[in-house]
C-alpha atoms as a PDB file:
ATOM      1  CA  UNK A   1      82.690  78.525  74.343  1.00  0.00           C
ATOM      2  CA  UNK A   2      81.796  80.764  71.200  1.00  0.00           C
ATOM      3  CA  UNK A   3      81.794  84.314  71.121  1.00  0.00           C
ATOM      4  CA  UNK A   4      78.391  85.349  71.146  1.00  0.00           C
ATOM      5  CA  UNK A   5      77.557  82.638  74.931  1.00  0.00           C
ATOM      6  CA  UNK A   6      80.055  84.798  76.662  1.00  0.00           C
ATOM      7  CA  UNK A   7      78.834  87.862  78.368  1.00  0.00           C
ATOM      8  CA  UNK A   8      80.088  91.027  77.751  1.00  0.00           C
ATOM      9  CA  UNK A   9      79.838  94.181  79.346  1.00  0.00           C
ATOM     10  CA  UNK A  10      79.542  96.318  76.290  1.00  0.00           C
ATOM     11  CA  UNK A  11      76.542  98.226  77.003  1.00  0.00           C
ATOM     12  CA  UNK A  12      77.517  99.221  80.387  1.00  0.00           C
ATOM     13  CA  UNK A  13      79.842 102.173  81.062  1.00  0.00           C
ATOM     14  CA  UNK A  14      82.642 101.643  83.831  1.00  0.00           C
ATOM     15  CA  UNK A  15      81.547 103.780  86.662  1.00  0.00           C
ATOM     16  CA  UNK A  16      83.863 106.754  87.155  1.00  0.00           C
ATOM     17  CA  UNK A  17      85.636 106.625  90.369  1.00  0.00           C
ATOM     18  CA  UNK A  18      84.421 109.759  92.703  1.00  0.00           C
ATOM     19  CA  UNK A  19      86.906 112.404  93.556  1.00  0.00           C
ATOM     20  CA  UNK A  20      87.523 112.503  97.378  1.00  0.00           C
ATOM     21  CA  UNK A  21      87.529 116.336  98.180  1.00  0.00           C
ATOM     22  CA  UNK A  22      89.610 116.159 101.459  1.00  0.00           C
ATOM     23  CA  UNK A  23      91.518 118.999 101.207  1.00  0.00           C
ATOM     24  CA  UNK A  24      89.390 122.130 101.761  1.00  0.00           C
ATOM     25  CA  UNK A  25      90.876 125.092  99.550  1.00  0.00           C
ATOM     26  CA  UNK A  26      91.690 128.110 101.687  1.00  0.00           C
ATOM     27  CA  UNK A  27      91.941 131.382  99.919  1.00  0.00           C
ATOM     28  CA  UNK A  28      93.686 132.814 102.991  1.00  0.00           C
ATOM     29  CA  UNK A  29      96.924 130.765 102.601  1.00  0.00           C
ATOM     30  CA  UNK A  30      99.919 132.189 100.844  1.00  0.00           C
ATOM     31  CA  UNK A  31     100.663 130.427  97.673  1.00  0.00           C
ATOM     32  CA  UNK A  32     104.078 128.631  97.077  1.00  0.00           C
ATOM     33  CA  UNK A  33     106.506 130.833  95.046  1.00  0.00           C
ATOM     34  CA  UNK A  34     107.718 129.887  91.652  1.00  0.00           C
ATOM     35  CA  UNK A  35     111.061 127.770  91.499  1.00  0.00           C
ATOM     36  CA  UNK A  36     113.954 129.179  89.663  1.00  0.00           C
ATOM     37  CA  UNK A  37     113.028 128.042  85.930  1.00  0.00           C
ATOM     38  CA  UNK A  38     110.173 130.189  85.620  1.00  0.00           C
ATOM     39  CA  UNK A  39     111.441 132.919  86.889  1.00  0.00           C
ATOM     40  CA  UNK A  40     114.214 132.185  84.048  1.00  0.00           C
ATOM     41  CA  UNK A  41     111.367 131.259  81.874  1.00  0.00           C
ATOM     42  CA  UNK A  42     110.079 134.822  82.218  1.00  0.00           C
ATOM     43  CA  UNK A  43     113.216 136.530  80.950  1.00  0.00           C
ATOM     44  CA  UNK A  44     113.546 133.849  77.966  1.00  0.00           C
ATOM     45  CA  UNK A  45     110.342 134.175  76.964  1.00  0.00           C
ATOM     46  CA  UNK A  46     110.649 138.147  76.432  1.00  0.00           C
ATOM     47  CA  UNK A  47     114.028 137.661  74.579  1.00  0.00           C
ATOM     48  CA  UNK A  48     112.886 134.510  72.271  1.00  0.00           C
ATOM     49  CA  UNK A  49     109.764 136.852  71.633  1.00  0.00           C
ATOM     50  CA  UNK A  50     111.898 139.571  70.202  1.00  0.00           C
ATOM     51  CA  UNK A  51     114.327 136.906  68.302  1.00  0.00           C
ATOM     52  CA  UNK A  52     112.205 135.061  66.876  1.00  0.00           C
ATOM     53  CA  UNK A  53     108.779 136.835  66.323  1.00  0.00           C
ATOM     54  CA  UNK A  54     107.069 134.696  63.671  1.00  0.00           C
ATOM     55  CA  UNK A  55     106.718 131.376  66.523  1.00  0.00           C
ATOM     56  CA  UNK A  56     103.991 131.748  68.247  1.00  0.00           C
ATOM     57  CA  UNK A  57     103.794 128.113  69.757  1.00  0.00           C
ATOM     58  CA  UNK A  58     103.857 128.230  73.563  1.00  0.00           C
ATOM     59  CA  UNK A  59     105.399 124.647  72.950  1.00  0.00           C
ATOM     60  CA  UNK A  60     108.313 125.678  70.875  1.00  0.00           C
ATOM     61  CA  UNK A  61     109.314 128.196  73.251  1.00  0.00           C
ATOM     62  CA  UNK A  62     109.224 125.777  76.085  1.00  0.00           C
ATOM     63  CA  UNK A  63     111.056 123.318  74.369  1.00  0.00           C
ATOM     64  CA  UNK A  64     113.879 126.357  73.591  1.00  0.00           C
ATOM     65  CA  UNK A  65     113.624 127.642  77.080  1.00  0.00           C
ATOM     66  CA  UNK A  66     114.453 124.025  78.359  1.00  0.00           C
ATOM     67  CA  UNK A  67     117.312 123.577  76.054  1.00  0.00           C
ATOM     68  CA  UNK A  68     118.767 127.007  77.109  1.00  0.00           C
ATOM     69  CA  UNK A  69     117.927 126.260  80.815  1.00  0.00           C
ATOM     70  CA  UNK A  70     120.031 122.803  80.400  1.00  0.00           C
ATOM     71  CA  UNK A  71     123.292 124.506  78.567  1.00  0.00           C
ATOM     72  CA  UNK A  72     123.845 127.214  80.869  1.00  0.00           C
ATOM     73  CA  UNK A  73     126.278 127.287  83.655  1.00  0.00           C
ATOM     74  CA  UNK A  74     125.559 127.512  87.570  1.00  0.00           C
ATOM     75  CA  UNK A  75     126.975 130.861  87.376  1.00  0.00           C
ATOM     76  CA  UNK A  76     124.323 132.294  85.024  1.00  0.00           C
ATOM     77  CA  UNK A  77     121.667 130.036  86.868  1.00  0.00           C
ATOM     78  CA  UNK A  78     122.578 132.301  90.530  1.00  0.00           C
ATOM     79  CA  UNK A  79     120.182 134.973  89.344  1.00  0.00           C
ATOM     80  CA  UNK A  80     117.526 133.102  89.131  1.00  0.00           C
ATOM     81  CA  UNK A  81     118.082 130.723  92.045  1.00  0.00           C
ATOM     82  CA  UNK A  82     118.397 134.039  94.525  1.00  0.00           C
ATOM     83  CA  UNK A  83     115.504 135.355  93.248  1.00  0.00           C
ATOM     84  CA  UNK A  84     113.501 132.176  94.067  1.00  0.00           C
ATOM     85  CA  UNK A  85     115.665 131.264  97.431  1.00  0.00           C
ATOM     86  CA  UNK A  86     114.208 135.278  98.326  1.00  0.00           C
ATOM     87  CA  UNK A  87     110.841 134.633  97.636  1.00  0.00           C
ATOM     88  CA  UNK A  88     110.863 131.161  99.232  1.00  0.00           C
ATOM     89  CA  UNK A  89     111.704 132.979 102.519  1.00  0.00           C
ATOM     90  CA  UNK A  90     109.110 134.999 102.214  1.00  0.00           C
ATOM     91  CA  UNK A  91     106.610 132.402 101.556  1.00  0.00           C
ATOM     92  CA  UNK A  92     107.761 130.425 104.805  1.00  0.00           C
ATOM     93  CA  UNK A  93     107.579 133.486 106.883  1.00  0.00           C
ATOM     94  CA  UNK A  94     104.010 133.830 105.562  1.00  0.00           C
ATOM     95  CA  UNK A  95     103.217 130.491 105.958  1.00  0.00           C
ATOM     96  CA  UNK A  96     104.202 130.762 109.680  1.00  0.00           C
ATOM     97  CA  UNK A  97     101.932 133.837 110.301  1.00  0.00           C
ATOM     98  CA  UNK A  98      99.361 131.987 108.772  1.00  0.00           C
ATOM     99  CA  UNK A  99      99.459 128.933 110.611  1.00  0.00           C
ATOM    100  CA  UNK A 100      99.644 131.105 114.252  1.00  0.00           C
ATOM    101  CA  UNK A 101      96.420 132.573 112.940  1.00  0.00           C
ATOM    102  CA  UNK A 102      94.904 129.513 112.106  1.00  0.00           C
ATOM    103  CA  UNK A 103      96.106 127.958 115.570  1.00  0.00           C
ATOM    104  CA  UNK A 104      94.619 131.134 117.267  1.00  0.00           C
ATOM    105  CA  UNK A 105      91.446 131.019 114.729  1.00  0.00           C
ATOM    106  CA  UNK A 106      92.170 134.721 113.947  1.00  0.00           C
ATOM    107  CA  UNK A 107      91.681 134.139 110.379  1.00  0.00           C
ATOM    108  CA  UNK A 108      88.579 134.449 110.218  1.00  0.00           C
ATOM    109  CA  UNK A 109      88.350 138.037 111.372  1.00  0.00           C
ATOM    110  CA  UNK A 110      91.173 139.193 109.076  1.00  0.00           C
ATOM    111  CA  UNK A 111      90.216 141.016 105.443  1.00  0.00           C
ATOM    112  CA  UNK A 112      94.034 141.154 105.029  1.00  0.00           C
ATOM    113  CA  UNK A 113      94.942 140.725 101.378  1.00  0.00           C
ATOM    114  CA  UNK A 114      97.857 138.599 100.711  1.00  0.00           C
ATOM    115  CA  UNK A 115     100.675 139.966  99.612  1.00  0.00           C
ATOM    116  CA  UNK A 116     101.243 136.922  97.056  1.00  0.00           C
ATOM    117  CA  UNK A 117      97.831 137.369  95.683  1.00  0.00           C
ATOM    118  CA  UNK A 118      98.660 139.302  92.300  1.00  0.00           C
END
């Protein structure tokens, strides 16, 4: 069969699959705390910024923060893992008040600003 018999779908776009919005976003709910690296990545980023103030690149100081975060011991990793094991507790207590109000359809009612909300 030659080229130009066989039917081709050039002209047609592929149709773009539809999302499925099944989740319903809650404002309400705590958010999940950030894991140990970025709190890490915080601190770095300050330091590299004072280093090394002619990069600019978001990238490049990624790519240095991940090197650092790689090289360094579990002893100078503690910090950071405390800090993020502290705020993880108080994201699951929060979680649990939330879903007793949700059970109890209190939520509704309550203007209460969350304390994760920054």
């Amino acid at each position: 069969m030659k080229r130009s018999a066989q039917k081709t779908n050039s002209g047609k776009k592929p149709k773009a699959k539809q999302k499925k919005n099944n989740n319903k976003f809650d404002a309400k709910k705590p958010k999940k705390p950030p894991t140990a690296f970025f709190y890490f990545l915080e601190d770095f980023r300050k330091e590299f910024k004072e280093q090394n103030p002619d990069i600019k690149s978001m990238c490049e100081i990624g790519k240095a923060c991940g090197e650092k975060w790689k090289t360094m011991t579990y002893e100078e990793k503690v910090q950071y893992y405390d800090i993020a094991t502290e705020k993880r507790a108080e994201f699951d207590r929060a979680m649990i008040e939330f879903n007793k109000k949700m059970e109890n359809g209190d939520l509704e009612e309550s203007d209460e600003e969350s304390e994760f909300d920054e």
